[in-house]
Protein backbone atom coordinates (compact mmCIF):
# COMPACT_ATOMS: atom_id res chain seq x y z
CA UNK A 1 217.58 78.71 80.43
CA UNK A 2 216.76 81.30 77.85
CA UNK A 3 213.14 81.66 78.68
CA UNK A 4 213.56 82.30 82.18
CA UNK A 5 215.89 84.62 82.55
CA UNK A 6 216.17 88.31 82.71
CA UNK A 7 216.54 90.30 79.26
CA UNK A 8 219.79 92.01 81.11
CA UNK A 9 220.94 88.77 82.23
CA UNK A 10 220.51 87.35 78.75
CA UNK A 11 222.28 90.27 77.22
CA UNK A 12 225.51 89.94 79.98
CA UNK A 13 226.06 86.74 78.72
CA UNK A 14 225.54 87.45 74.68
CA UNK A 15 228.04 90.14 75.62
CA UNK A 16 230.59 87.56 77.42
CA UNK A 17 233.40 85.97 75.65
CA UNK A 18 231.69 82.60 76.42
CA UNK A 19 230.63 81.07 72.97
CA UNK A 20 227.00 80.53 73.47
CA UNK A 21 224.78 82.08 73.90
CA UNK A 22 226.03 83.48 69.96
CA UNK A 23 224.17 84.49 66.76
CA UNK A 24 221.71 81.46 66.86
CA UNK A 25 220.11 82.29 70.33
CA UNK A 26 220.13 85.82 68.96
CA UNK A 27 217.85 84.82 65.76
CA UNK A 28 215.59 82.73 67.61
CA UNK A 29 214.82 85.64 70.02
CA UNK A 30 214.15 87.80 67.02
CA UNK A 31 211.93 85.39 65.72
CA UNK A 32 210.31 85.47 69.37
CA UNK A 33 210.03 89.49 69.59
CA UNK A 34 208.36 89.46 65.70
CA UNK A 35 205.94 87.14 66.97
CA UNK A 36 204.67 89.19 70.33
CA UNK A 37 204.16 91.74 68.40
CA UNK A 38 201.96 90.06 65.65
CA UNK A 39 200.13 89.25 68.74
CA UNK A 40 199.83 92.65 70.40
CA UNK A 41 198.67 94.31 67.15
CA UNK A 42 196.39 91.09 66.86
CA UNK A 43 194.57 91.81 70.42
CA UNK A 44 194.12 95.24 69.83
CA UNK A 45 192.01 94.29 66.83
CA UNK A 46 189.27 94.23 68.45
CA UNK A 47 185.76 96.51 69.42
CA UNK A 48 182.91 97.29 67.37
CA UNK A 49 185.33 98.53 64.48
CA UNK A 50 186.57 95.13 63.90
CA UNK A 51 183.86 93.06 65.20
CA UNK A 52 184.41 91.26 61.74
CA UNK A 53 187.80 89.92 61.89
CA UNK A 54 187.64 89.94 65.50
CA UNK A 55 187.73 85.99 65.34
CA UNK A 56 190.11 85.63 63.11
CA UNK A 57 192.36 87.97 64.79
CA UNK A 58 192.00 85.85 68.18
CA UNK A 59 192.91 82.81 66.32
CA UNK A 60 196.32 85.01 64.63
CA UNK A 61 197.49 86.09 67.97
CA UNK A 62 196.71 82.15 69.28
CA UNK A 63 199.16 81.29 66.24
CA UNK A 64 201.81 84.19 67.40
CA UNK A 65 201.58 82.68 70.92
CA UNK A 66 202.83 79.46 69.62
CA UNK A 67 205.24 80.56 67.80
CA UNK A 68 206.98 82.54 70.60
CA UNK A 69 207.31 79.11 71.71
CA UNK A 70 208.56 77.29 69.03
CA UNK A 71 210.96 80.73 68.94
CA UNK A 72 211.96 79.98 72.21
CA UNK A 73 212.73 76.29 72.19
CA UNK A 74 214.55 76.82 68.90
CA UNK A 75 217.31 79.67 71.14
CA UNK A 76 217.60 77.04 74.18
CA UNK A 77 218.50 74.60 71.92
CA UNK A 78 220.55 76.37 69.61
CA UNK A 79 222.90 77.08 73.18
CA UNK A 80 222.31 73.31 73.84
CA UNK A 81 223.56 72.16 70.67
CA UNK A 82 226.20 74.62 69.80
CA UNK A 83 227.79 73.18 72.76
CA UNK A 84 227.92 69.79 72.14
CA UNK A 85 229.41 71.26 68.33
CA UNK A 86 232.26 73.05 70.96
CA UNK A 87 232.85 70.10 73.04
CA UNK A 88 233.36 67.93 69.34
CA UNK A 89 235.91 70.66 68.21
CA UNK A 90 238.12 69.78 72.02
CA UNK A 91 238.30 66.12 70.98
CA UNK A 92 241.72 65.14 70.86
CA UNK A 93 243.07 65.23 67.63
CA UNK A 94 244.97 62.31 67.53
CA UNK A 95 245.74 59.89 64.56
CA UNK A 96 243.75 57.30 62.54
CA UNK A 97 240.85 56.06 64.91
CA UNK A 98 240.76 58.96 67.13
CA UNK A 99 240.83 60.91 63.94
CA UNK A 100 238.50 59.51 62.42
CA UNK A 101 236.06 59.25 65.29
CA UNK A 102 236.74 62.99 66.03
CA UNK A 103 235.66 64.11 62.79
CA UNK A 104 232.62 62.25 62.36
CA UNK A 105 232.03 63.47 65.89
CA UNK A 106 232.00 67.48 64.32
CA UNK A 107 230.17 66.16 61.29
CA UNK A 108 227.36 65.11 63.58
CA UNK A 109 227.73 67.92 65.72
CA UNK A 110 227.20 70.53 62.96
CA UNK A 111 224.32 69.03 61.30
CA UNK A 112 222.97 69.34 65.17
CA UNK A 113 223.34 72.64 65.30
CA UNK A 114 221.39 73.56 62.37
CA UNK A 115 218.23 71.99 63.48
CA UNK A 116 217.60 75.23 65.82
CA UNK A 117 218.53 77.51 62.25
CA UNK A 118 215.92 75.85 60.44
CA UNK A 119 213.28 76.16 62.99
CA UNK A 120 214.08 79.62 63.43
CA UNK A 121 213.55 80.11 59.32
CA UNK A 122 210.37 78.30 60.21
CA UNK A 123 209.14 80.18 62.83
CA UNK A 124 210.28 83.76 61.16
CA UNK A 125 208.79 82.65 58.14
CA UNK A 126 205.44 81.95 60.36
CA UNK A 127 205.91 85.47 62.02
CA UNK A 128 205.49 86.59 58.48
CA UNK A 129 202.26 85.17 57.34
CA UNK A 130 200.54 86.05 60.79
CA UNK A 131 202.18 90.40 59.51
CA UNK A 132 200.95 90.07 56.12
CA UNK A 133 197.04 89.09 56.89
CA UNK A 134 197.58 91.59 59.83
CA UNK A 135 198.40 94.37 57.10
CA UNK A 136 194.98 93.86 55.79
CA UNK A 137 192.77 93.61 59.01
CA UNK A 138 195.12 95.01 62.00
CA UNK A 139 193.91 97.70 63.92
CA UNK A 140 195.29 100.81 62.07
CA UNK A 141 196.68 102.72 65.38
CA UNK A 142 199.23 99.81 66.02
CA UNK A 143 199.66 99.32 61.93
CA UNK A 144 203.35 100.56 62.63
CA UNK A 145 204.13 97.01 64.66
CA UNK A 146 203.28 94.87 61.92
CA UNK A 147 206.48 96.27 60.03
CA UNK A 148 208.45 95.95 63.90
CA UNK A 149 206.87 92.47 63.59
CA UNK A 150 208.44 91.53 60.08
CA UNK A 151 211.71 93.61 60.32
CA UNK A 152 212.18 91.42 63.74
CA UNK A 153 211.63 88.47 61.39
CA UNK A 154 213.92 89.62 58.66
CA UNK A 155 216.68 90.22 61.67
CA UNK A 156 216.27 86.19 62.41
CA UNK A 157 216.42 85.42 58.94
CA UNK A 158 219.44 86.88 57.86
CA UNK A 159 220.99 85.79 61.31
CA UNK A 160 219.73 82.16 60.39
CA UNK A 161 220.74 82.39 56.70
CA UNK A 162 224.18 83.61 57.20
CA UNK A 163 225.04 80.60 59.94
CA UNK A 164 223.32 77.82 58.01
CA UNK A 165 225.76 79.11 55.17
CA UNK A 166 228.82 78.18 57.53
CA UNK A 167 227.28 75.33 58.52
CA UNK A 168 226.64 74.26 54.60
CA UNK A 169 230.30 74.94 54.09
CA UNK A 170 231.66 72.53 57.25
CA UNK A 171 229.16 69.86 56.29
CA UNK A 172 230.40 66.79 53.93
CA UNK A 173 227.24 64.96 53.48
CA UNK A 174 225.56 66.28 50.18
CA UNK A 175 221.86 65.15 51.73
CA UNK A 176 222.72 67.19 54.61
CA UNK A 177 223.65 70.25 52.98
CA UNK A 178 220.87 70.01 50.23
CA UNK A 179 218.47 69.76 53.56
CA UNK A 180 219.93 73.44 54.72
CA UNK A 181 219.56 75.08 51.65
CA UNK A 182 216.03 74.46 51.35
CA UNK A 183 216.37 76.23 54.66
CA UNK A 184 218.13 78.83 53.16
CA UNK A 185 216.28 79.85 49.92
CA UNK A 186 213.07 80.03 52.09
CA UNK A 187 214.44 82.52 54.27
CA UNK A 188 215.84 84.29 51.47
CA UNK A 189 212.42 84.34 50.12
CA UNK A 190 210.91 85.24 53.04
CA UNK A 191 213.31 88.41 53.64
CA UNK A 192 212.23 89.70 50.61
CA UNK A 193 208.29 89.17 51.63
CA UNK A 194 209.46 90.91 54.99
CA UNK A 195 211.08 94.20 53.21
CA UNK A 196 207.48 94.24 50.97
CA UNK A 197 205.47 94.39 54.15
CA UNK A 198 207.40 97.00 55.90
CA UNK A 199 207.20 99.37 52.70
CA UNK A 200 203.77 98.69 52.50
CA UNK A 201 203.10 99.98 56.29
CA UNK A 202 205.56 102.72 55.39
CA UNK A 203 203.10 103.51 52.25
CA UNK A 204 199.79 103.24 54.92
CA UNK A 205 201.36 105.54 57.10
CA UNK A 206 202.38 108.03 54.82
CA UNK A 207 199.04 108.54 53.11
């Protein structure tokens, strides 16, 4: 499993020619790294210069905690799910029936496969809120991981985006491929709120 193994082992087997993990894992464990860091720069806000949001950044890096969770989940079951999408693809081909039962067998598979996309787009999405209110009340000497926090989001967006896309494309059913591009103009939205908070730290730590 994803979550408990090493980062190198992880990587050896992105690396492999084995199909998953692939590009979905990979999003997810943006998702995951832009949330740890929403954390980190949420428990260093902390001491008598931000006794006032001190709460409130306890409860944001509560919320980024969760999220590397959700993150998490969302890569093990991407690997989970893209498999059973593989093992569809190695159905005999055959004729009629077997044809038939093949195809809605991929169908099913694909729409699957997505689920992990979309709660990736979720949980990037997430990573962003937590980055913008830190903007405002983060501790100022970490300041520079809030825009590592949303640029790790934007990463698992545009990985996400680009692979619900091909999923969209393989998908027949018109309810299932509205469904994904809901998924898909939020995290085209959220990319651009991702670019506006790193050139705002940019702006901070220029000044």
């Amino acid at each position: 499993m994803i979550s408990h193994e090493t980062v190198a082992r992880y990587l050896q087997r992105l690396a492999s020619n084995d199909p998953t993990p692939g590009g979905g894992a990979a999003a997810a464990l943006h998702a995951a790294t832009g949330a740890a860091l929403a954390s980190m720069v949420a428990g260093f806000t902390t001491g008598r210069r931000y006794a006032d949001v001190q709460k409130e950044a306890e409860h944001l890096a509560e919320r980024a905690r969760s999220v590397i969770s959700v993150a998490l989940h969302a890569a093990q079951e991407d690997e989970r799910l893209f498999g059973q999408l593989i093992a569809a693809y190695q159905m005999p081909r055959g004729d009629g029936p077997a044809k038939a039962v093949r195809s809605a067998a991929i169908q099913q598979a694909t729409a699957g496969a997505a689920e992990p996309l979309v709660a990736t787009v979720q949980a990037a999405d997430e990573v962003l809120q937590l980055a913008e209110r830190l903007l405002v009340i983060g501790n100022r000497s970490v300041i520079s991981d809030v825009a590592a926090a949303a640029e790790s989001a934007r990463a698992a967006l545009s990985i996400a985006l680009v692979t619900l896309e091909m999923n969209i494309n393989a998908l027949d059913d018109a309810q299932q491929r509205e469904r994904l591009l809901i998924a898909v103009r939020r995290a085209e939205a959220a990319i651009i709120q991702s670019e506006e908070i790193t050139r705002q730290v940019r702006v901070g730590v220029s000044a």
